[in-house]
Protein backbone atom coordinates (compact mmCIF):
# COMPACT_ATOMS: atom_id res chain seq x y z
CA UNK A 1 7.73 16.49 -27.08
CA UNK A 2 7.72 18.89 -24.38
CA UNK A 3 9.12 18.40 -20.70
CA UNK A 4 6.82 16.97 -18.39
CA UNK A 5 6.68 18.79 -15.24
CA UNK A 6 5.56 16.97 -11.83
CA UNK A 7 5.05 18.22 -8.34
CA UNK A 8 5.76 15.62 -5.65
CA UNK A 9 4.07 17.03 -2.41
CA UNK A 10 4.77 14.43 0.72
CA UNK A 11 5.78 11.63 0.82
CA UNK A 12 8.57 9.13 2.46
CA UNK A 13 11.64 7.55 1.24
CA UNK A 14 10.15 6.08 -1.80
CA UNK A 15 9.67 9.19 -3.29
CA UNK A 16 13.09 9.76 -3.28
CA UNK A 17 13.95 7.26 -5.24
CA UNK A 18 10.39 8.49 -7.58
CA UNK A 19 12.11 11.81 -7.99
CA UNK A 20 15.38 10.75 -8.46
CA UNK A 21 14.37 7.84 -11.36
CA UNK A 22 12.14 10.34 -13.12
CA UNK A 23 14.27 13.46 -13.32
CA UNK A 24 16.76 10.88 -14.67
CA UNK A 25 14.59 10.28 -17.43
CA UNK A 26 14.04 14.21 -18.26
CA UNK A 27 10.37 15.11 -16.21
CA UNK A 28 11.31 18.11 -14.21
CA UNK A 29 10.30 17.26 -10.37
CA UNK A 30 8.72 20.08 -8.40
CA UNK A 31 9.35 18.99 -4.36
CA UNK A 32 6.75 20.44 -1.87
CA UNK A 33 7.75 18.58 1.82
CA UNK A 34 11.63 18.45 1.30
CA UNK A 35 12.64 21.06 3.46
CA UNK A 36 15.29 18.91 5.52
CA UNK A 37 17.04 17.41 2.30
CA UNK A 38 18.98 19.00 -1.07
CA UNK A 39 18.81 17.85 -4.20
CA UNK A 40 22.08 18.37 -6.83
CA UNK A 41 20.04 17.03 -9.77
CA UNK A 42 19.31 19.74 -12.13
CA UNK A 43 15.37 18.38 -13.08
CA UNK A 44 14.69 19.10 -9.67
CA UNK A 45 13.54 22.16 -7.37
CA UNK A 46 13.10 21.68 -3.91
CA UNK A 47 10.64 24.47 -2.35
CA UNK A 48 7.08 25.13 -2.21
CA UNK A 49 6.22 25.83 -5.77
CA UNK A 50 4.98 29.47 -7.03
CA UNK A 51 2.33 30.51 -9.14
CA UNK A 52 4.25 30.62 -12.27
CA UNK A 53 5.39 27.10 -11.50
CA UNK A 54 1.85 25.44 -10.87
CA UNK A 55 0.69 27.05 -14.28
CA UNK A 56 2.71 24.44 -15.88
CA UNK A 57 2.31 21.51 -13.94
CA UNK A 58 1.36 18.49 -16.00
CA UNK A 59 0.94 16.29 -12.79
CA UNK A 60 0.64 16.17 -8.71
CA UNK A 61 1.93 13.04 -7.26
CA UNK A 62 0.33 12.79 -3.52
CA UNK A 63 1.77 10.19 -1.29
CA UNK A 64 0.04 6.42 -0.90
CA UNK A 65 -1.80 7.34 2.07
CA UNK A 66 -3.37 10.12 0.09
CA UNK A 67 -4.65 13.11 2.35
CA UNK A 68 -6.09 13.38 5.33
CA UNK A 69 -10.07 14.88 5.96
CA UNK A 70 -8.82 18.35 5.25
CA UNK A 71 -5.99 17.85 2.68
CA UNK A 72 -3.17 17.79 4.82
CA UNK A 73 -0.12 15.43 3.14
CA UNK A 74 2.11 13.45 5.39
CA UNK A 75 5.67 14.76 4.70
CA UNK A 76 8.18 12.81 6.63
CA UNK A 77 11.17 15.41 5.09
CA UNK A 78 9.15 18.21 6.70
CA UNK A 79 8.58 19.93 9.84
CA UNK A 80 5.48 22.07 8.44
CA UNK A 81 2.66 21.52 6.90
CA UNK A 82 1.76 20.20 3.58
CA UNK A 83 -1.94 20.73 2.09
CA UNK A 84 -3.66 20.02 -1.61
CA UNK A 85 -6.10 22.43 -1.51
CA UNK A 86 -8.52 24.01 -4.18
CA UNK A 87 -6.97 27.20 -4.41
CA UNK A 88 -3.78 25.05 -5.78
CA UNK A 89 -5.50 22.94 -8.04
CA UNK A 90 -7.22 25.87 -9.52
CA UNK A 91 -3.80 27.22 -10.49
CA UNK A 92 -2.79 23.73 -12.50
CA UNK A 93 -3.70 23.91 -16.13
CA UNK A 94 -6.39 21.76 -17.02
CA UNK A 95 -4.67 18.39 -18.11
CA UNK A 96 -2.73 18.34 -14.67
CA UNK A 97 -3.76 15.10 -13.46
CA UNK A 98 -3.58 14.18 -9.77
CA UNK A 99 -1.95 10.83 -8.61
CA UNK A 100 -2.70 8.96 -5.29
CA UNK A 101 -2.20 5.72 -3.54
CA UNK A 102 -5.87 5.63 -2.03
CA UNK A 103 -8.56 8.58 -2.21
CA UNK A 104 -11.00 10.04 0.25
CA UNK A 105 -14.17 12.30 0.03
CA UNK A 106 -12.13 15.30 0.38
CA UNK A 107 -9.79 14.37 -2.83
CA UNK A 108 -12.91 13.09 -4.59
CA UNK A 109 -14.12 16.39 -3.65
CA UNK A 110 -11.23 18.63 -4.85
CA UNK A 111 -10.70 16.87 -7.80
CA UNK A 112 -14.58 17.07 -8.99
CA UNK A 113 -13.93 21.23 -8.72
CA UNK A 114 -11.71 22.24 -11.03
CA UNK A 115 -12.69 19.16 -13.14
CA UNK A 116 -8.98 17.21 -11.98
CA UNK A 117 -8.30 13.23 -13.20
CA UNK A 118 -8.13 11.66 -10.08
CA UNK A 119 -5.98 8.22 -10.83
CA UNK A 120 -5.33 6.02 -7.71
CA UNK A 121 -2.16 4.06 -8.19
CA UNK A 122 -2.82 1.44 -5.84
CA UNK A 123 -6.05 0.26 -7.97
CA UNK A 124 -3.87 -0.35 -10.43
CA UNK A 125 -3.32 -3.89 -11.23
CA UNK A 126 0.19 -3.10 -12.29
CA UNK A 127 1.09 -1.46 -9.02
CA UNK A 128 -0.78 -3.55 -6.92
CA UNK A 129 0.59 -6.74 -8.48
CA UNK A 130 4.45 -5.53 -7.85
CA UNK A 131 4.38 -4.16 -5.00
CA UNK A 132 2.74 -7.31 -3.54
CA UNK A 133 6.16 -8.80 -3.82
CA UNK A 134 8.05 -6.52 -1.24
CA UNK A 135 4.65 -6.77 0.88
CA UNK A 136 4.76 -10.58 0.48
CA UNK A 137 8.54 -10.51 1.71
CA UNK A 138 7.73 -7.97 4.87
CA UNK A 139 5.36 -9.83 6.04
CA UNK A 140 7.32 -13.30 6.00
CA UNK A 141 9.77 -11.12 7.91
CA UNK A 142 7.35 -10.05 10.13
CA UNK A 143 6.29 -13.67 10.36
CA UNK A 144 9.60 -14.74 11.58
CA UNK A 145 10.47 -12.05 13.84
CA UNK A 146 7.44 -12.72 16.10
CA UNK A 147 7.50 -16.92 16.19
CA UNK A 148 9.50 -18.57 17.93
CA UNK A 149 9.48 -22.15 15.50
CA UNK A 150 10.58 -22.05 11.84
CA UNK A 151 7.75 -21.06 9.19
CA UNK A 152 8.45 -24.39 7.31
CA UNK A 153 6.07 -27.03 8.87
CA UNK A 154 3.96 -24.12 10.31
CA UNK A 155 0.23 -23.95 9.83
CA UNK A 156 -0.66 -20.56 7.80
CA UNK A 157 -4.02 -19.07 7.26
CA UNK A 158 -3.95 -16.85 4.51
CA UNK A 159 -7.13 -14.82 3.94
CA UNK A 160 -8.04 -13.82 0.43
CA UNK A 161 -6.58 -15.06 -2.93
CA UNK A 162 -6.12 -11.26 -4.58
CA UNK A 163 -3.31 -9.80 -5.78
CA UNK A 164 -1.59 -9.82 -2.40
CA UNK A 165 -3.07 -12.96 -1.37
CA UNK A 166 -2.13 -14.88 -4.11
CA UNK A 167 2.16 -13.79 -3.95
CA UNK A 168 1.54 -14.08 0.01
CA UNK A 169 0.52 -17.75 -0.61
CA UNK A 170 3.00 -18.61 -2.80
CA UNK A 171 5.91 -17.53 -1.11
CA UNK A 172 4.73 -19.04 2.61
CA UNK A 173 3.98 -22.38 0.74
CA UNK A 174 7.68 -22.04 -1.27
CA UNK A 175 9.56 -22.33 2.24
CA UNK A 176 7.58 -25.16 3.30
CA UNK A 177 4.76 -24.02 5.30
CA UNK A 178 1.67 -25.10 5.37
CA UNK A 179 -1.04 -22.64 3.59
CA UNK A 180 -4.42 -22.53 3.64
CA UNK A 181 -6.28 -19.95 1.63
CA UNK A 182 -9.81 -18.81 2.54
CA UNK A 183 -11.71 -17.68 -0.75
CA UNK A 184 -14.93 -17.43 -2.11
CA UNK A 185 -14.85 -18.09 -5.65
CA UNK A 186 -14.87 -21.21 -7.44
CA UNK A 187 -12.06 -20.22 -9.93
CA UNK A 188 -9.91 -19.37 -6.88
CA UNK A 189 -10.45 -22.94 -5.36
CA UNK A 190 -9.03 -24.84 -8.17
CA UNK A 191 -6.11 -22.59 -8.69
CA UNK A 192 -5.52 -22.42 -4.71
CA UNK A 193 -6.00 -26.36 -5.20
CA UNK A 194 -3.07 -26.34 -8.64
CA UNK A 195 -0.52 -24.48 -6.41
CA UNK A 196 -0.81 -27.27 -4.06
CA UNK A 197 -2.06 -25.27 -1.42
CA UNK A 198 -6.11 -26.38 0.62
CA UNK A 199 -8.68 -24.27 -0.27
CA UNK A 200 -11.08 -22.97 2.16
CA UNK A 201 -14.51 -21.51 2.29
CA UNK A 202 -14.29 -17.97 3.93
CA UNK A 203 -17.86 -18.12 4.78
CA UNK A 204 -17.24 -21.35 7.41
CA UNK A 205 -13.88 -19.80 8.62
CA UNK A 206 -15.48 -20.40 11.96
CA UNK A 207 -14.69 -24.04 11.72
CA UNK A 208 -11.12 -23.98 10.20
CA UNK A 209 -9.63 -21.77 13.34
CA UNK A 210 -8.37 -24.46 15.54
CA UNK A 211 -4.61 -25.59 15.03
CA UNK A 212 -3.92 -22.12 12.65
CA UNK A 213 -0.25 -20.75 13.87
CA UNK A 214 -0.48 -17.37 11.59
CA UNK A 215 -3.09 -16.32 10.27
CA UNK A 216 -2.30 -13.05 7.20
CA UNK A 217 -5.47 -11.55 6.26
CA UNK A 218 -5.47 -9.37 3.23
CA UNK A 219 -8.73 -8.36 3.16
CA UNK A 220 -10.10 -4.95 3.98
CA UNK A 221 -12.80 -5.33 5.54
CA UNK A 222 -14.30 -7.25 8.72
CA UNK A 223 -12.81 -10.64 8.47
CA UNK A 224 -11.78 -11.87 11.79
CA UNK A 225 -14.27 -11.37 14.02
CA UNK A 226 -15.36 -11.96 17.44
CA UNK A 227 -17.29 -14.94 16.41
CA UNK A 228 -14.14 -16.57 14.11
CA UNK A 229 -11.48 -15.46 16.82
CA UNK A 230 -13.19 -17.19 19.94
CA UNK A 231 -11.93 -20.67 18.22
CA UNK A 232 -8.77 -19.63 17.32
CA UNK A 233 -5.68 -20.66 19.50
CA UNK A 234 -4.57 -17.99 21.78
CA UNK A 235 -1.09 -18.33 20.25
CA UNK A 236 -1.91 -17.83 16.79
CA UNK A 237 -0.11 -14.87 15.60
CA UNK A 238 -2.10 -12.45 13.09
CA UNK A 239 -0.40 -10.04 10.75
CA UNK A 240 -3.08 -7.78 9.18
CA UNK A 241 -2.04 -6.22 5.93
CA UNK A 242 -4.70 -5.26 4.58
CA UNK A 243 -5.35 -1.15 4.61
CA UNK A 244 -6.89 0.52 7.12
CA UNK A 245 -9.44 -0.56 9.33
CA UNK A 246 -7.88 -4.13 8.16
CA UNK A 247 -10.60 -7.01 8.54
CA UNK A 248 -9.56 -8.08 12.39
CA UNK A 249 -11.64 -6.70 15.54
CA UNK A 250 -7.86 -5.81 17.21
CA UNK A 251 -9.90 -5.29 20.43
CA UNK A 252 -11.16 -8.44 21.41
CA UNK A 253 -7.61 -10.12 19.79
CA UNK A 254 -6.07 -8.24 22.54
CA UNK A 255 -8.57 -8.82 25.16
CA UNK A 256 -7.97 -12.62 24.27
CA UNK A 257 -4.20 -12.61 24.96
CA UNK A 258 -3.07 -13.07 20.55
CA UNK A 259 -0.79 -10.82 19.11
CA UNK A 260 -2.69 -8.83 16.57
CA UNK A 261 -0.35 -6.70 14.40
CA UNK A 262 -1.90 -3.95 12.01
CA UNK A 263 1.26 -3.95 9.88
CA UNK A 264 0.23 -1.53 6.86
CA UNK A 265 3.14 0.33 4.13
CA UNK A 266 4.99 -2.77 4.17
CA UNK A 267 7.11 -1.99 0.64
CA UNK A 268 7.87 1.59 2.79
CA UNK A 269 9.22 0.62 5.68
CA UNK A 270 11.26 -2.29 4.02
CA UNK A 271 12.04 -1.92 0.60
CA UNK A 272 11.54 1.75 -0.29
CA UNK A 273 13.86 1.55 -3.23
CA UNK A 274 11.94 -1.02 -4.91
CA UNK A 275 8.87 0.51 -3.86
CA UNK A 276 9.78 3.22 -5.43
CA UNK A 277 11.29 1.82 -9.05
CA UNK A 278 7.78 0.48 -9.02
CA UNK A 279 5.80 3.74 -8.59
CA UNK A 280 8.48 5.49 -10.90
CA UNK A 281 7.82 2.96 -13.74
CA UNK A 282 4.25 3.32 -13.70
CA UNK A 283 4.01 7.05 -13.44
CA UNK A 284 7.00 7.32 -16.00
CA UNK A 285 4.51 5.72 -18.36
CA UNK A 286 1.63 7.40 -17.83
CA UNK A 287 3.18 10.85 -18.06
């Protein structure tokens, strides 16, 4: 079989750790944002990538975040700047598949040109599964850093029973706290209800506010608002995890006196090695 060629354009520390696992395993890793690190590893070239070089690219890994409205790539390893634009996807062979956490109109839009497979990673059940763990343990850090009583005993609100919600919930309720998960489904009550955890109705949220100490949402979209916030205790804490805009109006928390934290690339920030085993894995497998 032949080599597998990648270009990783942007990225942050887990993509060290991508690049590093996978040229370990034989792909030959093409690094376009590097500029401030070296590399010894033989499968991999550090420098913008020439013509000759995208002809044989079998895939494009763009970081988490994606890009932003025109293409630009955050590059954390880079003091210029990084773009995916048509004129380089043009160059890519065919088959050259393009690899993202989330997408926008403009990568919908590039991809749809040359007639690129646009796979986001993060819609993956797979990805999104694993990497709830080191978003799960984040945010109990989180939790702890910004109380000032122990999590076991405490009162938490967890909103939505996905595949974040559900490894949030289980590790708040395995040290003791107190969960409560708002959900809509049926299905989601009983299991909610077999973990040993209360179920609640997200649709009267309004009337389950009062006593809350943390409240995690995971949802992402408008969740928490106005309406739902004006009976919460002004010291309940709120950790928003869910990707951007999250599901809490931030502006009235604030004009309220609570501590609304936004708190998004979790695995990132605190376990970029894992987070990036994870990513590795996944793309090792569909390369």
């Amino acid at each position: 079989m032949a080599r597998k060629n990648l270009l990783i354009m942007g990225g942050d520390q887990r993509y060290l750790e991508v690049a590093h696992q996978l040229a370990s395993k034989g792909i030959h890793i093409f690094l376009d944002g590097y500029d401030q690190l070296t590399f010894s590893h033989s499968n991999i070239s550090n420098g913008v990538p020439g013509k000759d070089d995208l002809n044989k690219m079998d895939a494009i890994l763009l970081p988490l975040n994606g890009t932003d409205t025109a293409g630009g790539v955050e590059a954390v390893y880079s003091e210029r700047s990084v773009e995916l634009t048509y004129e380089l996807l043009e160059q890519t062979p065919a088959h050259c598949t393009v690899f993202t956490g989330v997408a926008n109109d403009y990568l919908d839009r590039m991809a749809e040109q040359p007639n690129k497979e646009l796979i986001q990673l993060t819609a993956r059940d797979d990805v999104a599964i694993l990497n709830s763990i080191p978003t799960a343990e984040a945010t109990l850090n989180l939790a702890i850093q910004e109380t000032d009583y122990t999590i076991h005993g405490a009162n938490i609100l967890v909103l939505g029973f996905g595949r974040v919600g559900i490894t949030v919930s289980r590790l708040f309720a395995a040290i003791g706290a107190h969960v409560s998960v708002a959900a809509r489904k049926d299905a989601d009550f009983a299991r909610i209800t077999e973990m040993g955890m209360q179920p609640l109705a997200i649709d009267r949220l309004v009337d389950y506010m009062d006593g809350m100490g943390i409240c995690i949402n995971t949802i992402p979209h408008p969740v928490l608002d106005q309406a739902i916030l004006s009976k919460a205790d002004t010291s309940m804490l709120i950790i928003d995890i869910a990707s951007k805009p999250g599901g809490t109006d931030f502006k009235y928390a604030n004009e309220k006196g609570m501590k609304a934290i936004h708190a998004l690339g979790l695995p990132g920030k605190t376990a970029p090695k894992t987070a990036g085993r994870i990513i590795g894995d996944v793309l090792y497998g569909l390369l």
